[in-house]
PDB file of N, CA and C in Angstrom:
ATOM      1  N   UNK A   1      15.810  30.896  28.224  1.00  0.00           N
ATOM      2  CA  UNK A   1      15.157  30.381  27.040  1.00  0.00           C
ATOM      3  C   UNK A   1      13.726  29.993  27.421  1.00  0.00           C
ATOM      4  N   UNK A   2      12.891  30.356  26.803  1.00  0.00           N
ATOM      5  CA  UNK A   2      11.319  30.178  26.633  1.00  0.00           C
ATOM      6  C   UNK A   2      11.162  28.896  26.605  1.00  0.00           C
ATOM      7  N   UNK A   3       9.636  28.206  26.657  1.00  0.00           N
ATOM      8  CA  UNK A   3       9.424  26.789  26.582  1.00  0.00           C
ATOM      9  C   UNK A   3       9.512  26.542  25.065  1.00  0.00           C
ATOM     10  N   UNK A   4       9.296  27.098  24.237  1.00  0.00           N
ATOM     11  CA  UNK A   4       9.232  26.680  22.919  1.00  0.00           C
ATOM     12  C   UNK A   4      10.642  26.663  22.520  1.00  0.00           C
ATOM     13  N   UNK A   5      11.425  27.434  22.639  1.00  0.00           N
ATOM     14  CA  UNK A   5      13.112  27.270  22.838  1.00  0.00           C
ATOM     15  C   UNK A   5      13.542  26.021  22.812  1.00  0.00           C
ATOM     16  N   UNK A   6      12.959  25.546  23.991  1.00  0.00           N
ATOM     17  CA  UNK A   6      13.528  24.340  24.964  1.00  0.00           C
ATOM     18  C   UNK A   6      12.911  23.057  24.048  1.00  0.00           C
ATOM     19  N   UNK A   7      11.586  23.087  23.794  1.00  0.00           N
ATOM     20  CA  UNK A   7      10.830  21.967  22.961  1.00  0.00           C
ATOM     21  C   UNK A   7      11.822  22.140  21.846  1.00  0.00           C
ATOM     22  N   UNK A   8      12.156  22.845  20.567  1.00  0.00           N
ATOM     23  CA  UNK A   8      12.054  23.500  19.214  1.00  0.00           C
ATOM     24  C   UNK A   8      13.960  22.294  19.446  1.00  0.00           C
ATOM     25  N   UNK A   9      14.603  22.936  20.516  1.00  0.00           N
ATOM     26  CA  UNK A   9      16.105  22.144  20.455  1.00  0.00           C
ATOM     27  C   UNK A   9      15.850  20.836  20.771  1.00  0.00           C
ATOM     28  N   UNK A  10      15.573  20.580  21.945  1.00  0.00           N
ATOM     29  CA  UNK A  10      14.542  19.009  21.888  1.00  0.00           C
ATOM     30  C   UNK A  10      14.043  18.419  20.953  1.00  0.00           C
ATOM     31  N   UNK A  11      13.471  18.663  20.425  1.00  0.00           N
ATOM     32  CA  UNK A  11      12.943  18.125  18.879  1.00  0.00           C
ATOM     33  C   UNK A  11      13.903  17.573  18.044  1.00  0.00           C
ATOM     34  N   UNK A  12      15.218  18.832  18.085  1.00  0.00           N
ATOM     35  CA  UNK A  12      15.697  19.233  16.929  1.00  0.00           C
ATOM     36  C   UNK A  12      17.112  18.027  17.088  1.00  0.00           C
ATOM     37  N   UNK A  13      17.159  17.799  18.369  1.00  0.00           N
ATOM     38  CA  UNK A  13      18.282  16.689  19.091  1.00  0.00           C
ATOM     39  C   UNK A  13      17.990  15.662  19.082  1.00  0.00           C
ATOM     40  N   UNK A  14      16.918  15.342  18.818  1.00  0.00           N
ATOM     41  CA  UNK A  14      16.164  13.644  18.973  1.00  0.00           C
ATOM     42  C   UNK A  14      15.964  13.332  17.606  1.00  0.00           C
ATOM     43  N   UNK A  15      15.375  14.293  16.706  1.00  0.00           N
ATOM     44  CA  UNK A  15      15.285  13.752  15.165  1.00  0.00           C
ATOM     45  C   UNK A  15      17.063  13.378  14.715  1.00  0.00           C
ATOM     46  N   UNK A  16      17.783  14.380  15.429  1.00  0.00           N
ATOM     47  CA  UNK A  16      19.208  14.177  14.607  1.00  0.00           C
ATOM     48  C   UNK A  16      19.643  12.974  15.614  1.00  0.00           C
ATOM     49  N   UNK A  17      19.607  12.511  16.699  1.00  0.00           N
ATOM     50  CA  UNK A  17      19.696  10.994  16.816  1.00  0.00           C
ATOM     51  C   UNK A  17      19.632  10.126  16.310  1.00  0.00           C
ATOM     52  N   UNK A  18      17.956  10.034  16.251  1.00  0.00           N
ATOM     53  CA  UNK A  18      16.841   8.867  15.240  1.00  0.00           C
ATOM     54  C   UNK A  18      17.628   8.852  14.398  1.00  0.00           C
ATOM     55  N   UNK A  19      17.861   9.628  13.384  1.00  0.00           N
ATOM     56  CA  UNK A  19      18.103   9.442  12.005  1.00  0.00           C
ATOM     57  C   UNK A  19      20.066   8.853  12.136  1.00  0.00           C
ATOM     58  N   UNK A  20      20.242   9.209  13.143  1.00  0.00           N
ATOM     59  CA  UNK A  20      21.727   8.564  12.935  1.00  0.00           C
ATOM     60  C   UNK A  20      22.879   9.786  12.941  1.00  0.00           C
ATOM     61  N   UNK A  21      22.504  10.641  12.618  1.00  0.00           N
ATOM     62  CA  UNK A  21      23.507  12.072  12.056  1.00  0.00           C
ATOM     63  C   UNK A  21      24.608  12.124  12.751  1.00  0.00           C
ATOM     64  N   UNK A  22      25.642  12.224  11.940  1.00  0.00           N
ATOM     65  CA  UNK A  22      26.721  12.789  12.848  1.00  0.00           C
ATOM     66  C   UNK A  22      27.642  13.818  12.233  1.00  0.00           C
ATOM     67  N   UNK A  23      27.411  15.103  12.460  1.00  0.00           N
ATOM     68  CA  UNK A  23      28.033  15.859  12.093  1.00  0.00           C
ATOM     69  C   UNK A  23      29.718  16.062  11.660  1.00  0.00           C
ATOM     70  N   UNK A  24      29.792  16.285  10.255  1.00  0.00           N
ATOM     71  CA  UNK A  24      31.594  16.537  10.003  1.00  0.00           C
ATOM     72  C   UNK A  24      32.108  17.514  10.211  1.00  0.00           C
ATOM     73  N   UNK A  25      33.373  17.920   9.967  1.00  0.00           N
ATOM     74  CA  UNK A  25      33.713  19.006   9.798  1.00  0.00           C
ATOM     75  C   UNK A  25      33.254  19.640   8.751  1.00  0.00           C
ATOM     76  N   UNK A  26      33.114  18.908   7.579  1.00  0.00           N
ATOM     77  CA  UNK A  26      32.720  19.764   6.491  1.00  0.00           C
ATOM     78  C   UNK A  26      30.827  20.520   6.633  1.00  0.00           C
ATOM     79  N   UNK A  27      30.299  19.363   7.557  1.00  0.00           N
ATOM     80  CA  UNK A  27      28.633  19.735   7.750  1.00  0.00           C
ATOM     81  C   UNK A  27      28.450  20.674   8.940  1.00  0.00           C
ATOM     82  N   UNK A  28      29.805  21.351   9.548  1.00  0.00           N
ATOM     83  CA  UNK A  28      29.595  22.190  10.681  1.00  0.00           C
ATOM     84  C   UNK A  28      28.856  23.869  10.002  1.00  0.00           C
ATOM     85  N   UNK A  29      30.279  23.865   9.149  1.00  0.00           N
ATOM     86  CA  UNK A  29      30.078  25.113   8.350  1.00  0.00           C
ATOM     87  C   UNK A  29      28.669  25.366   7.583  1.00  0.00           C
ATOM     88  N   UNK A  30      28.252  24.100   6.913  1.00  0.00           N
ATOM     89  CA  UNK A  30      26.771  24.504   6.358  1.00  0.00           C
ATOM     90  C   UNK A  30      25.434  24.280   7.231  1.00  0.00           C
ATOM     91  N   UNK A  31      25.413  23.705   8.448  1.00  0.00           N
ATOM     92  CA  UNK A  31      24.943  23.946   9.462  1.00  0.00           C
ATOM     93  C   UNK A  31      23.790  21.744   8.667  1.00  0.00           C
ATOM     94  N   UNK A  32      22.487  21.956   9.187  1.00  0.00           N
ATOM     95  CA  UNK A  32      22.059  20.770   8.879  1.00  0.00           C
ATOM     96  C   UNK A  32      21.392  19.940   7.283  1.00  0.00           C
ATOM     97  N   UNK A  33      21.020  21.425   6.833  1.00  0.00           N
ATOM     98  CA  UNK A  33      21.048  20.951   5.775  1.00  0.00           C
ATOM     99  C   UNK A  33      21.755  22.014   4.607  1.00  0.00           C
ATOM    100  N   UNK A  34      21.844  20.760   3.915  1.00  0.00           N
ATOM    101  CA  UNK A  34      23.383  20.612   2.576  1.00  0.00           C
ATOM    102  C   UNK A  34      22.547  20.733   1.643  1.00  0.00           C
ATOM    103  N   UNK A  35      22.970  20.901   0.280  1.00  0.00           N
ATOM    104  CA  UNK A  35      22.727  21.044  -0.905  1.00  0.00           C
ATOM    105  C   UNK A  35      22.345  19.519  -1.200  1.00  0.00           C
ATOM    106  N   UNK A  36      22.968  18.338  -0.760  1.00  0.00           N
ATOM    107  CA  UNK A  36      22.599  16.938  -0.955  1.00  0.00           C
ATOM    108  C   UNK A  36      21.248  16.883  -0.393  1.00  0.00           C
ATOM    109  N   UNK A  37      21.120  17.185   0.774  1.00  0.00           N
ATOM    110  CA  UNK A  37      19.381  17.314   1.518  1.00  0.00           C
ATOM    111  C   UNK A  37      18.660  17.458   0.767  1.00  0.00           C
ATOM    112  N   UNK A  38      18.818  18.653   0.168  1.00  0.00           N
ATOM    113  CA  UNK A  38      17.996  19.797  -0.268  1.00  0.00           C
ATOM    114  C   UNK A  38      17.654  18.852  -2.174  1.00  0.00           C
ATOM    115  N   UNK A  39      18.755  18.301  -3.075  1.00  0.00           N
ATOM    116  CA  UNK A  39      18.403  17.631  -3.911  1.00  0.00           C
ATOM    117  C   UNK A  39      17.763  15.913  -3.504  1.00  0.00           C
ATOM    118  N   UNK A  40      18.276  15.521  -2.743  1.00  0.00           N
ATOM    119  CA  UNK A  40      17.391  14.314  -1.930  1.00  0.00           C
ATOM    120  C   UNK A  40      16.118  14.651  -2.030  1.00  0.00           C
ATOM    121  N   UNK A  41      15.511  15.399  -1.502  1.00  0.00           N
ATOM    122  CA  UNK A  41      14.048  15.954  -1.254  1.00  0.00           C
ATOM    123  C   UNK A  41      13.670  16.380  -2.329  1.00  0.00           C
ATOM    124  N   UNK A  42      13.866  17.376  -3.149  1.00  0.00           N
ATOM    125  CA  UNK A  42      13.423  17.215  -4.875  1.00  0.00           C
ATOM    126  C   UNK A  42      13.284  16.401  -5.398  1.00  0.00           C
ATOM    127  N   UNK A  43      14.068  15.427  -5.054  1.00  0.00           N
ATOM    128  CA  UNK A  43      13.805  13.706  -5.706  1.00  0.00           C
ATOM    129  C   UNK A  43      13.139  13.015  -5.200  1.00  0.00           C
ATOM    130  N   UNK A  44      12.892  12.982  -3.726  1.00  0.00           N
ATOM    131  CA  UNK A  44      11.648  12.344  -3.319  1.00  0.00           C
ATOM    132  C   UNK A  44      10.087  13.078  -3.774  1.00  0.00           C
ATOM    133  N   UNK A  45      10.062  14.068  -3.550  1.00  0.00           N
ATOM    134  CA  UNK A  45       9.189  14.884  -4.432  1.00  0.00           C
ATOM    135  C   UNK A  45       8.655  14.726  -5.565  1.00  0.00           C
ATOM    136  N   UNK A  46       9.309  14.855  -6.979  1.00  0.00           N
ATOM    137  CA  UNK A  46       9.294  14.115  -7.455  1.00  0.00           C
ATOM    138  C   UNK A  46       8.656  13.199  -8.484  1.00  0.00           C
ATOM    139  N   UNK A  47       9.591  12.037  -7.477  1.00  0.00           N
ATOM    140  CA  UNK A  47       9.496  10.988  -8.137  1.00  0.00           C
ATOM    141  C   UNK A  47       8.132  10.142  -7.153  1.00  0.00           C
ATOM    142  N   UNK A  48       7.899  11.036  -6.253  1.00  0.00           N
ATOM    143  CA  UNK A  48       6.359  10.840  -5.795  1.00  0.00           C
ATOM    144  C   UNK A  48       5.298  11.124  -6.074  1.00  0.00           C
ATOM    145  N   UNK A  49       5.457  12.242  -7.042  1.00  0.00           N
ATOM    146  CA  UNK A  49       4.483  12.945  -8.000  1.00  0.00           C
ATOM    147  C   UNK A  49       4.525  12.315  -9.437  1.00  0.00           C
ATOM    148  N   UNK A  50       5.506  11.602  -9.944  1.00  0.00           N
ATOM    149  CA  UNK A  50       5.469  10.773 -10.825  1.00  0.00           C
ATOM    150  C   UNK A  50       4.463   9.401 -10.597  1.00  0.00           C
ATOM    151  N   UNK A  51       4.981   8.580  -9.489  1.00  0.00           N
ATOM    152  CA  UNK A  51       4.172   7.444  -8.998  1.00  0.00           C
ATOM    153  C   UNK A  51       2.559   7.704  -8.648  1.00  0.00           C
ATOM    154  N   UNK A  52       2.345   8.804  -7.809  1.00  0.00           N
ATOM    155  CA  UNK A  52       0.535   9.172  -8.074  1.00  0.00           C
ATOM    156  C   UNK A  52      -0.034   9.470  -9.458  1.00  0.00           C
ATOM    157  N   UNK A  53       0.565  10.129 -10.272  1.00  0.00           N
ATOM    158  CA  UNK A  53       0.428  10.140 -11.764  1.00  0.00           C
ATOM    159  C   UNK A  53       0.217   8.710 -12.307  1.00  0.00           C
ATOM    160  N   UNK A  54       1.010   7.789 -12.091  1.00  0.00           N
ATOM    161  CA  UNK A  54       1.247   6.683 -12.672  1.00  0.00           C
ATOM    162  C   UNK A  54      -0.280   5.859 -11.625  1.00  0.00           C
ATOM    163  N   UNK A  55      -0.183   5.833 -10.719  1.00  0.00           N
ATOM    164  CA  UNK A  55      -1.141   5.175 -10.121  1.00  0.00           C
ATOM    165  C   UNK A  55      -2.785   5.721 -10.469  1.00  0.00           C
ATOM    166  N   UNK A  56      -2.504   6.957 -10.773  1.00  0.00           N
ATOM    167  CA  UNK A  56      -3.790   7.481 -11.836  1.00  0.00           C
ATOM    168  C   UNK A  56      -4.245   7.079 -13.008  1.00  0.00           C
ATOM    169  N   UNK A  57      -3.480   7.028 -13.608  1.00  0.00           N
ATOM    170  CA  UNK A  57      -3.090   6.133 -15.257  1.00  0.00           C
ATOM    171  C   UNK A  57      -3.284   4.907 -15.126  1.00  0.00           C
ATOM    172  N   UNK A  58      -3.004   4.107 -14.470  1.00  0.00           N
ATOM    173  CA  UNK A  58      -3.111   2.757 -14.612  1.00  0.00           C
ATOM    174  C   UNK A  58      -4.771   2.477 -13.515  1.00  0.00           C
ATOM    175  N   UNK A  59      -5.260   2.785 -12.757  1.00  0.00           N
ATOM    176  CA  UNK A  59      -6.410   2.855 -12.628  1.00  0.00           C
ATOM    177  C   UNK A  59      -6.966   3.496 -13.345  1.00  0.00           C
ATOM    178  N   UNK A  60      -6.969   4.260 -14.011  1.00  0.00           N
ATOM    179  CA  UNK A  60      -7.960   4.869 -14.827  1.00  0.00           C
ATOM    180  C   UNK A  60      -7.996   4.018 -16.393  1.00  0.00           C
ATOM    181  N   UNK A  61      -6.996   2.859 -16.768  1.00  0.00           N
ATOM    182  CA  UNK A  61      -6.817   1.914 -17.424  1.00  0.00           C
ATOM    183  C   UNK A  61      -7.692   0.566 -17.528  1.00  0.00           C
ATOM    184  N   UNK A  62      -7.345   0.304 -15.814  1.00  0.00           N
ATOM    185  CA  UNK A  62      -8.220  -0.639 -15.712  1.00  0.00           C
ATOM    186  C   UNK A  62     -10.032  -0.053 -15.245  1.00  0.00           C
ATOM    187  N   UNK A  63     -10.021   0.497 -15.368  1.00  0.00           N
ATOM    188  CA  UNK A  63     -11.799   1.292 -15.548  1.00  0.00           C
ATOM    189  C   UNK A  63     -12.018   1.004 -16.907  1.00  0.00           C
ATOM    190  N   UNK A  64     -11.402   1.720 -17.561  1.00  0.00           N
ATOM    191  CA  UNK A  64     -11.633   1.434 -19.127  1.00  0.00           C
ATOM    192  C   UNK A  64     -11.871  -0.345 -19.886  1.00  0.00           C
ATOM    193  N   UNK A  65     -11.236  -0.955 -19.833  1.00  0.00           N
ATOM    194  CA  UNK A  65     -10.628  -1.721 -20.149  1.00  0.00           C
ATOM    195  C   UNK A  65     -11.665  -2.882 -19.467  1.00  0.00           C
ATOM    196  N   UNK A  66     -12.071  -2.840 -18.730  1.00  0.00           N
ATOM    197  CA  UNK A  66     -12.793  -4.303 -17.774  1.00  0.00           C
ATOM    198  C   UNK A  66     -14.848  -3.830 -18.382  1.00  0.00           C
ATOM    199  N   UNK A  67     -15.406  -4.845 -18.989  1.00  0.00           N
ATOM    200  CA  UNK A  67     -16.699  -4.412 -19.474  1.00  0.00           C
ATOM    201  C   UNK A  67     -17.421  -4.393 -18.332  1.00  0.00           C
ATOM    202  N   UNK A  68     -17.310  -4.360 -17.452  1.00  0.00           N
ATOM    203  CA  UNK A  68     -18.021  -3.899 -16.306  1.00  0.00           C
ATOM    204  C   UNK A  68     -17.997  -2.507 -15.268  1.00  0.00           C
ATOM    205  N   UNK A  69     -18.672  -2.332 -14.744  1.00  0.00           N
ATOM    206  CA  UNK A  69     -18.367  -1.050 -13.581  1.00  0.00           C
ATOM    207  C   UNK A  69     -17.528  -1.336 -12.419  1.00  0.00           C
ATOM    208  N   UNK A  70     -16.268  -1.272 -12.051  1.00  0.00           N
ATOM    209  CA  UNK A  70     -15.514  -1.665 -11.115  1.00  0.00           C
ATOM    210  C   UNK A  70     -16.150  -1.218  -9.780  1.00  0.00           C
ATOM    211  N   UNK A  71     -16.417   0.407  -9.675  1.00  0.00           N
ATOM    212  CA  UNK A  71     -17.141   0.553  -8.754  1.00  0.00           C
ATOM    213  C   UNK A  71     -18.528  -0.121  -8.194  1.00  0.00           C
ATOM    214  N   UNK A  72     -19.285  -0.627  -9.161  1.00  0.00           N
ATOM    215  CA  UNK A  72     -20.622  -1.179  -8.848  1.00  0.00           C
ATOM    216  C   UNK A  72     -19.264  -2.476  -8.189  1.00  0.00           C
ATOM    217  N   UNK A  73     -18.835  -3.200  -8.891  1.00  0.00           N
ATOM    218  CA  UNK A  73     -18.244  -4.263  -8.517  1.00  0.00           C
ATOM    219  C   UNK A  73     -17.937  -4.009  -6.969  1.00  0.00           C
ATOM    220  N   UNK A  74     -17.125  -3.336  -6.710  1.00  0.00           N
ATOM    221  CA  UNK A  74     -16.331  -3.624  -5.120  1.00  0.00           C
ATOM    222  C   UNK A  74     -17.238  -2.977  -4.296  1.00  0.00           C
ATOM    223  N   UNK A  75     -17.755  -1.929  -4.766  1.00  0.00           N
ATOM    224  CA  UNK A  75     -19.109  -1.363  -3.105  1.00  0.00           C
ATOM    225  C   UNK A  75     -19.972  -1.785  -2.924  1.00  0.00           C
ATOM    226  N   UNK A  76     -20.983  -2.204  -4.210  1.00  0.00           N
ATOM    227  CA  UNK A  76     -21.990  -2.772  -3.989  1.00  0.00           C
ATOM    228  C   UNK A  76     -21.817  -4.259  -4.016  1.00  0.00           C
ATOM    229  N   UNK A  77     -21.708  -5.047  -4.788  1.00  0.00           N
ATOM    230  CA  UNK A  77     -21.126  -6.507  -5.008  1.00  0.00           C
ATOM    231  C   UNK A  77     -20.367  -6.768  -3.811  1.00  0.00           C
ATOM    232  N   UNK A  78     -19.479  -6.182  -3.605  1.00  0.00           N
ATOM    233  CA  UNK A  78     -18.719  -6.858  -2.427  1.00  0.00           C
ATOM    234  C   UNK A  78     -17.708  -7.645  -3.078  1.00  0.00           C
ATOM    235  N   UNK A  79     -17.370  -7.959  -4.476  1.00  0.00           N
ATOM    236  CA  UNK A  79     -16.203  -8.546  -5.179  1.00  0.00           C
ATOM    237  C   UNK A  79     -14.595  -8.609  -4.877  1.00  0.00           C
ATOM    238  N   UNK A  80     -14.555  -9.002  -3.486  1.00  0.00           N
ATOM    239  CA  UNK A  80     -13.102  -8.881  -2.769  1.00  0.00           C
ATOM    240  C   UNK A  80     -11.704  -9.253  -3.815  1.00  0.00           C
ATOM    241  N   UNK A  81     -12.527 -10.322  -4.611  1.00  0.00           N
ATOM    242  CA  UNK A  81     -11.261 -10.719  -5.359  1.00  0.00           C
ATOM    243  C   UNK A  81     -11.155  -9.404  -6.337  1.00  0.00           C
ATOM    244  N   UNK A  82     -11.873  -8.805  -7.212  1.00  0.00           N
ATOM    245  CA  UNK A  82     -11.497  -7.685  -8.095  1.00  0.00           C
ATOM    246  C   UNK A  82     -10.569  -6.491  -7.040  1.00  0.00           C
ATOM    247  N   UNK A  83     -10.623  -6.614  -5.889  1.00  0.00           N
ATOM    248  CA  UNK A  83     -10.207  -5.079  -4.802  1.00  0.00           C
ATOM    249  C   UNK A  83      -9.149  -6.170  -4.688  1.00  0.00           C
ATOM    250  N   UNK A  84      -8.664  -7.185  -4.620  1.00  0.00           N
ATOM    251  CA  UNK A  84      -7.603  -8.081  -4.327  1.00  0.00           C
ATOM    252  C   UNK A  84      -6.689  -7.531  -6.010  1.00  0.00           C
ATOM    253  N   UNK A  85      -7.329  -8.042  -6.946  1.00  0.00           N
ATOM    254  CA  UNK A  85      -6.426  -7.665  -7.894  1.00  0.00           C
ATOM    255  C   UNK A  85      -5.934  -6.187  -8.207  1.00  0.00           C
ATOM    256  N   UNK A  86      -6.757  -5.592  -7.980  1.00  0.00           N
ATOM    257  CA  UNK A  86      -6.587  -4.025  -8.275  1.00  0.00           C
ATOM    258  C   UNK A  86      -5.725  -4.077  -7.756  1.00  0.00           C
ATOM    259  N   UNK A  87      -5.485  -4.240  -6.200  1.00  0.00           N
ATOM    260  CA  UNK A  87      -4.448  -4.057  -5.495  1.00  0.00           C
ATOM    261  C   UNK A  87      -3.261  -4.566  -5.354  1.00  0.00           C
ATOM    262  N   UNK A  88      -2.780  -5.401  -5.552  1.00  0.00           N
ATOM    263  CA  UNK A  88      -1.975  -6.135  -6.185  1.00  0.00           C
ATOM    264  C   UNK A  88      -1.092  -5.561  -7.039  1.00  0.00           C
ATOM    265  N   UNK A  89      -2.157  -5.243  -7.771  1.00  0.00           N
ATOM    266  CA  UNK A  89      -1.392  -4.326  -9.614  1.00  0.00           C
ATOM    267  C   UNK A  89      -0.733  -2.840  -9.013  1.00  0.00           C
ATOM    268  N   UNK A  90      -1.475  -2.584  -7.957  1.00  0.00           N
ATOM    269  CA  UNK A  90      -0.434  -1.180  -6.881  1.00  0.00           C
ATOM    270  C   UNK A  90       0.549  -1.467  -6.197  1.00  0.00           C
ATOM    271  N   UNK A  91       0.434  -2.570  -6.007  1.00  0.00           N
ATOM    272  CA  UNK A  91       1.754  -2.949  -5.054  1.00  0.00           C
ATOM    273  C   UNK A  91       2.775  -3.593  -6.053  1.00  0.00           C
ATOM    274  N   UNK A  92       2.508  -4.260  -7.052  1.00  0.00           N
ATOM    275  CA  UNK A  92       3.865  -4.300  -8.382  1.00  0.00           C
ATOM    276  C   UNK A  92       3.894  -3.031  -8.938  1.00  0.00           C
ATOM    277  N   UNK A  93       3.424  -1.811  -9.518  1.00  0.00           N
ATOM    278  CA  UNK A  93       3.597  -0.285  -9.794  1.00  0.00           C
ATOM    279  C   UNK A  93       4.554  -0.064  -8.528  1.00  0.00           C
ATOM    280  N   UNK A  94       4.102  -0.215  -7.192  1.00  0.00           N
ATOM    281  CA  UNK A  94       4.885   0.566  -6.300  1.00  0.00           C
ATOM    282  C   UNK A  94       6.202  -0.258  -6.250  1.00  0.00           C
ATOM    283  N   UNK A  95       6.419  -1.197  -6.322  1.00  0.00           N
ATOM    284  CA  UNK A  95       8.051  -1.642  -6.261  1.00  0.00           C
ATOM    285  C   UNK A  95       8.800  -1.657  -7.361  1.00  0.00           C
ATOM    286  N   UNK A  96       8.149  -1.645  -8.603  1.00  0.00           N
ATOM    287  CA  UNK A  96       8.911  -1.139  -9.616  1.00  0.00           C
ATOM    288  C   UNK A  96       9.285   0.988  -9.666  1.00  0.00           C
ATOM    289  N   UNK A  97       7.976   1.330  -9.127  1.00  0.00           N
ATOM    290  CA  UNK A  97       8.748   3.018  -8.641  1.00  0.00           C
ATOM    291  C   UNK A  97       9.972   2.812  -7.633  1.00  0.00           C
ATOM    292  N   UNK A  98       9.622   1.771  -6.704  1.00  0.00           N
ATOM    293  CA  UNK A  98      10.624   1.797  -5.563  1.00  0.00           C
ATOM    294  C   UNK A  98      12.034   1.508  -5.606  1.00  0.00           C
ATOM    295  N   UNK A  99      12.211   0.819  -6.913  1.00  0.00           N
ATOM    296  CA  UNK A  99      13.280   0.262  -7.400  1.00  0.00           C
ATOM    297  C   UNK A  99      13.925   1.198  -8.055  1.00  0.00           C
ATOM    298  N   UNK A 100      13.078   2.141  -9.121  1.00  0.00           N
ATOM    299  CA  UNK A 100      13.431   3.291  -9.663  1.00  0.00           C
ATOM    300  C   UNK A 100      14.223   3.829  -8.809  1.00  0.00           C
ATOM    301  N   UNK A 101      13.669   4.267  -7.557  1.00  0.00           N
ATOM    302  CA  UNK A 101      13.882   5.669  -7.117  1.00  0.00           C
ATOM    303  C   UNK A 101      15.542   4.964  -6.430  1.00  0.00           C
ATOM    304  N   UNK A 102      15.589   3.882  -5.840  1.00  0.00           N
ATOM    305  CA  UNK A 102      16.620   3.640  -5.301  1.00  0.00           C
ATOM    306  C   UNK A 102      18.006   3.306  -6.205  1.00  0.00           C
ATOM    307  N   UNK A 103      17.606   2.999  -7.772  1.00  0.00           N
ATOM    308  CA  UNK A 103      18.841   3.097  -8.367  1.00  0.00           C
ATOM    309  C   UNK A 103      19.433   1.364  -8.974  1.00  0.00           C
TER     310      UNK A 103
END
């Protein structure tokens, strides 16, 4: 076996560690990934492409919405507290997606 052989199974033995895996009888026959994988990952997909959408929308909300230039505000101004709130309002969006996605 070639060096890339040798790396490619290496790799391939340490991720299925990390992650915990332990092969069944039923996961011999379909080898590592399952039809569950395979819809797992469509759903992370997604519902990750939903949340950048959403994080588009709602900044592009608060642009609108505030009578000032946000950008003049935080680059030039230096207005930490407005980059404090913005951010903030991403990190409640992201745990309400996060909550979504987990059910």
């Amino acid at each position: 076996m070639d060096l890339f052989g040798q790396m490619t199974n290496f790799i391939s033995l340490l991720s299925v560690e990390a992650l915990g895996y332990m092969p069944l009888a039923a996961d011999a026959e379909e080898g590592l990934i399952s039809k569950k994988h395979i819809s797992d990952f469509v759903s992370a997909i997604t519902y990750s492409g939903v949340g950048i959408v959403l994080f588009a929308v709602v900044f592009f909300v608060i642009v609108k919405f505030t009578p000032f230039s946000v950008r003049k505000e935080i680059e030039e101004d230096q207005n930490t507290s407005l980059a404090i709130l913005i951010g903030s309002v991403f990190i409640g969006i992201a745990i309400i997606i996060a909550a979504s996605i987990a059910g």
